[in-house]
C-alpha atoms as a PDB file:
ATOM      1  CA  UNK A   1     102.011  66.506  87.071  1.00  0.00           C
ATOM      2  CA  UNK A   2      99.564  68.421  89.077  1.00  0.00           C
ATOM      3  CA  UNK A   3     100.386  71.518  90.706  1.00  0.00           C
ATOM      4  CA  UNK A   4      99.509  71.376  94.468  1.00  0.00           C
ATOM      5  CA  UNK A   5      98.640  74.727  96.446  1.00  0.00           C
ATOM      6  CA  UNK A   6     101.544  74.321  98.081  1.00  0.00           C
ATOM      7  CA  UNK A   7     103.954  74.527  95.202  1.00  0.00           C
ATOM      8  CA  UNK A   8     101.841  77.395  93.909  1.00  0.00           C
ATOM      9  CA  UNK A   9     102.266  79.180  97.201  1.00  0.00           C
ATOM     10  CA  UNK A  10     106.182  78.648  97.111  1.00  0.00           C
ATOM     11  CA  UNK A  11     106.219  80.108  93.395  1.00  0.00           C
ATOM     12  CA  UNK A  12     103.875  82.991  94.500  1.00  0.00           C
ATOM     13  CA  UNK A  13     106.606  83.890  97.439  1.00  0.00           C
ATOM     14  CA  UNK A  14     109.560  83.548  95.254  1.00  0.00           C
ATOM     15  CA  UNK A  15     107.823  85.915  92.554  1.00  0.00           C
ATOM     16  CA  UNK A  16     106.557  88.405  95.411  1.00  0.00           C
ATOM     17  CA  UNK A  17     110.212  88.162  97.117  1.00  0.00           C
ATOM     18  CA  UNK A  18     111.905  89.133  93.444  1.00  0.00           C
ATOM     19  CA  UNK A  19     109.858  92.279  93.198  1.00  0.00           C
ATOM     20  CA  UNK A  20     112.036  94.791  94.058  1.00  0.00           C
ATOM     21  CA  UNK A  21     109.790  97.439  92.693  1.00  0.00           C
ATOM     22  CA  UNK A  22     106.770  98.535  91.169  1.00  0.00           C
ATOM     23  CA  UNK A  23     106.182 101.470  88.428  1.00  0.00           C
ATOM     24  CA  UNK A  24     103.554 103.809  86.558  1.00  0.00           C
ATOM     25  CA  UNK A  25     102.932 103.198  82.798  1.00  0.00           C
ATOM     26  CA  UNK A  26     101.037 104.651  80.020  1.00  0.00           C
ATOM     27  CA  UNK A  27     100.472 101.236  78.387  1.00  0.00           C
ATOM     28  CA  UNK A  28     101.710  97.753  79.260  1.00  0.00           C
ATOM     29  CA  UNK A  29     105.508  98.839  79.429  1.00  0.00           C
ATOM     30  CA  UNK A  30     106.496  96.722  76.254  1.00  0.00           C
ATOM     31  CA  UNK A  31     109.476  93.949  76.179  1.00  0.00           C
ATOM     32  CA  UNK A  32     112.186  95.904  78.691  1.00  0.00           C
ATOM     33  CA  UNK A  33     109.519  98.245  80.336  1.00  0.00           C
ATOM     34  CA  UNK A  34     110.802 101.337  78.739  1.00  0.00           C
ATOM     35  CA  UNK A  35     107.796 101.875  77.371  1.00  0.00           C
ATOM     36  CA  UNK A  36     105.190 104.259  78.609  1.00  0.00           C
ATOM     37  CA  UNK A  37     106.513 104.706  81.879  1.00  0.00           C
ATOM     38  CA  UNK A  38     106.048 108.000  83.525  1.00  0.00           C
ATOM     39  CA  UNK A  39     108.932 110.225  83.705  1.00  0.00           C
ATOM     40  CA  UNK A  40     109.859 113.686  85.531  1.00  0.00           C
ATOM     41  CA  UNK A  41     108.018 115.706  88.104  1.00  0.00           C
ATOM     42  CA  UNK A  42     107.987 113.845  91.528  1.00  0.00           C
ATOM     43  CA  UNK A  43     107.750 110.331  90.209  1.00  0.00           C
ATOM     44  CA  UNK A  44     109.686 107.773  90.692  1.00  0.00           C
ATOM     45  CA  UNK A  45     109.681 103.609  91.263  1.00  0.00           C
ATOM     46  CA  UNK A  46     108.329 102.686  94.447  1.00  0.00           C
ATOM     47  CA  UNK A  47     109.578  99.523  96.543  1.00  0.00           C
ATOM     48  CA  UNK A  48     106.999  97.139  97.725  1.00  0.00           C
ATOM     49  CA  UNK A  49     106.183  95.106 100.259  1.00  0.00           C
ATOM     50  CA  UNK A  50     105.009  91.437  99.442  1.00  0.00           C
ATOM     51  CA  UNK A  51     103.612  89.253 102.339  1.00  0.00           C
ATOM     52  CA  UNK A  52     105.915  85.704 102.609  1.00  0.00           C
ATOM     53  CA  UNK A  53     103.275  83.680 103.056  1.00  0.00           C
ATOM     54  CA  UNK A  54     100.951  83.248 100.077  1.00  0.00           C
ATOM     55  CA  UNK A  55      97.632  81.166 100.517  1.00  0.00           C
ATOM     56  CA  UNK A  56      95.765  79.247  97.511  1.00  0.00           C
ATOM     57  CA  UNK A  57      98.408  80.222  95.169  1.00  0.00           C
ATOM     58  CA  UNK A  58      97.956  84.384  95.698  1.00  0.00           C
ATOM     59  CA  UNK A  59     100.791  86.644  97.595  1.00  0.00           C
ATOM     60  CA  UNK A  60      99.466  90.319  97.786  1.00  0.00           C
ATOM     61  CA  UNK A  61     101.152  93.503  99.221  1.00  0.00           C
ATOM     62  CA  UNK A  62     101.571  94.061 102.633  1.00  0.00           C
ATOM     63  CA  UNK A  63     101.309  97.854 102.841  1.00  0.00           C
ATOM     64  CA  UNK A  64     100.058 100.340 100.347  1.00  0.00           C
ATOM     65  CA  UNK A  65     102.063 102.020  97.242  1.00  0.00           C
ATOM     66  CA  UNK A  66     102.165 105.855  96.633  1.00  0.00           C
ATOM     67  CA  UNK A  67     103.297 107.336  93.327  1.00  0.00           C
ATOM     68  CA  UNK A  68     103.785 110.857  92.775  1.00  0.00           C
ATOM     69  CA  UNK A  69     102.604 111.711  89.422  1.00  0.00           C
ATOM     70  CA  UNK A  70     105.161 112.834  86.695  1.00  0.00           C
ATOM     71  CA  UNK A  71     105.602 116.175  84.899  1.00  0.00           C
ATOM     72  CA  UNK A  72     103.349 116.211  82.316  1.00  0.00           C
ATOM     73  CA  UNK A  73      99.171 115.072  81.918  1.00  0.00           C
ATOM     74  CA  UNK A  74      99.406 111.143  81.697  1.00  0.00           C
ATOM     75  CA  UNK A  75      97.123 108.727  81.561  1.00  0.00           C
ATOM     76  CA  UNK A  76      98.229 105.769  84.129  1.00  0.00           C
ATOM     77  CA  UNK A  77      97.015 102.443  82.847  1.00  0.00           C
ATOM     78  CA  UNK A  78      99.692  99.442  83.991  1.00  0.00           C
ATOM     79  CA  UNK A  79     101.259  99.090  87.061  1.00  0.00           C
ATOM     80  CA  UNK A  80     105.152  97.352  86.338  1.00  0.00           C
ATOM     81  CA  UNK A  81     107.298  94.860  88.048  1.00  0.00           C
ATOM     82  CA  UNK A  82     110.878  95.313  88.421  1.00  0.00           C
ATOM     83  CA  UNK A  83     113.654  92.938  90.050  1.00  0.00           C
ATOM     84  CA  UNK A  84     117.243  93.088  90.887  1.00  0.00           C
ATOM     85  CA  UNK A  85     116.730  96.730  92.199  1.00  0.00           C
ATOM     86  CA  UNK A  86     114.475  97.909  89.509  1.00  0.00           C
ATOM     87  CA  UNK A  87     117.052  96.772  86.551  1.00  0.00           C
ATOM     88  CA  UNK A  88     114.693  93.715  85.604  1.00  0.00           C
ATOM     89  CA  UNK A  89     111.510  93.735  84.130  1.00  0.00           C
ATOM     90  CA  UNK A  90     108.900  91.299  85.053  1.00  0.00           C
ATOM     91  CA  UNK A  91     105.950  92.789  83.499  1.00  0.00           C
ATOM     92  CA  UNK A  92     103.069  94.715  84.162  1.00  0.00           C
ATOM     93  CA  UNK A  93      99.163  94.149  84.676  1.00  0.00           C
ATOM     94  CA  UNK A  94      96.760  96.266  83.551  1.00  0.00           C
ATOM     95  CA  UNK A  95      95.038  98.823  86.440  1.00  0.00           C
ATOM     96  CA  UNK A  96      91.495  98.215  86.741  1.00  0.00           C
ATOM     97  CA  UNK A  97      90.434 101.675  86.463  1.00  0.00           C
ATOM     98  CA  UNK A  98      93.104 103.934  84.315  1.00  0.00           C
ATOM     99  CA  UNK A  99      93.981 107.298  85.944  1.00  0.00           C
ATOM    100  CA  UNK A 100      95.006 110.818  84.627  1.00  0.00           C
ATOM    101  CA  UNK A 101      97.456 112.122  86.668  1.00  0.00           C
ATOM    102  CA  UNK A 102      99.550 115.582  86.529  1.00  0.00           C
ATOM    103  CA  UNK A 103     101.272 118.406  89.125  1.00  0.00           C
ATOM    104  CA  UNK A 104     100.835 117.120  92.685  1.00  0.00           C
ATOM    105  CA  UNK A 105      98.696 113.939  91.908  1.00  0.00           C
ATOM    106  CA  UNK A 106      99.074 110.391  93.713  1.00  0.00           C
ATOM    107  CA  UNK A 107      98.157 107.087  92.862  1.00  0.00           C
ATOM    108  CA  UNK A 108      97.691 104.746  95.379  1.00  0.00           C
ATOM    109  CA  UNK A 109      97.868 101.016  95.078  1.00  0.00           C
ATOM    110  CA  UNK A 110      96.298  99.093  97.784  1.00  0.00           C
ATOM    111  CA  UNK A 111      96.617  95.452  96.160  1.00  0.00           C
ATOM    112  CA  UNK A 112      98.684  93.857  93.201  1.00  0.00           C
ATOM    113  CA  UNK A 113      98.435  89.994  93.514  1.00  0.00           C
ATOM    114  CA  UNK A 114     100.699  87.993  92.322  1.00  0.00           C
ATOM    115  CA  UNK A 115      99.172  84.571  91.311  1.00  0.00           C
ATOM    116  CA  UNK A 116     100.859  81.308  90.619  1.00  0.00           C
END
C-alpha cells in the first residue's frame, strides 16, 4: 500500500501530540534516554508545543524551546523526545550544530520536525 500525504500528516500529528517533552543530551540518549542527558544546575525538560496540523508529512514546533544549561561543562549534541509526561522515551535526533554549554547558558530550539 502506498502511503498518501494525508495518512502521513495524521501520523505526524499523533507523534507531535505524544510529545510531552523535549530534553538535552550528550549523545543520542541510548535505549531509555538515561543516557547523556544533562543533569543539575538550572536544567530541566522542557514541554513543547507541536502545531496540529502537519503538511506533506512534517509537524514542527509552534513556539521556541529554552534550556537552561546544567551544572557542569557539557557538550549538547541530541535533542530527546519524551511522552506520557516525560516517563517515555521516543528518541532523540542529532542537533545540527553541537553546543558547549555551562553556568547561565541557554539553548534555544527554534524547530524539531517530526516527519512521517
Amino acid at each position: 500500500m502506498a502511503v498518501t500525504v494525508a495518512a502521513r500528516n495524521i501520523a505526524a500529528d499523533a507523534v507531535g501530540a505524544a510529545v510531552s517533552h523535549q530534553s538535552l543530551h550528550t549523545n543520542d540518549g541510548g535505549a531509555d534516554g538515561l543516557s547523556g542527558e544533562l543533569t543539575g544546575g538550572a536544567y530541566a525538560k522542557q514541554v513543547p508545543s507541536y502545531s496540529t496540523g502537519a503538511a506533506t508529512g512534517i509537524d514542527d514546533l509552534t513556539a521556541a524551546v529554552v534550556f537552561d544549561a546544567g551544572g557542569t561543562v557539557q557538550t549538547v549534541t541530541h535533542l530527546g523526545f519524551w511522552g506520557s509526561a516525560g516517563s517515555v522515551w521516543l528518541g532523540s535526533v542529532a542537533l545540527t550544530v553541537s553546543k558547549q554549554m555551562s553556568g547561565t547558558d541557554t539553548l534555544t530550539i527554534t524547530s524539531a520536525p517530526i516527519t512521517a
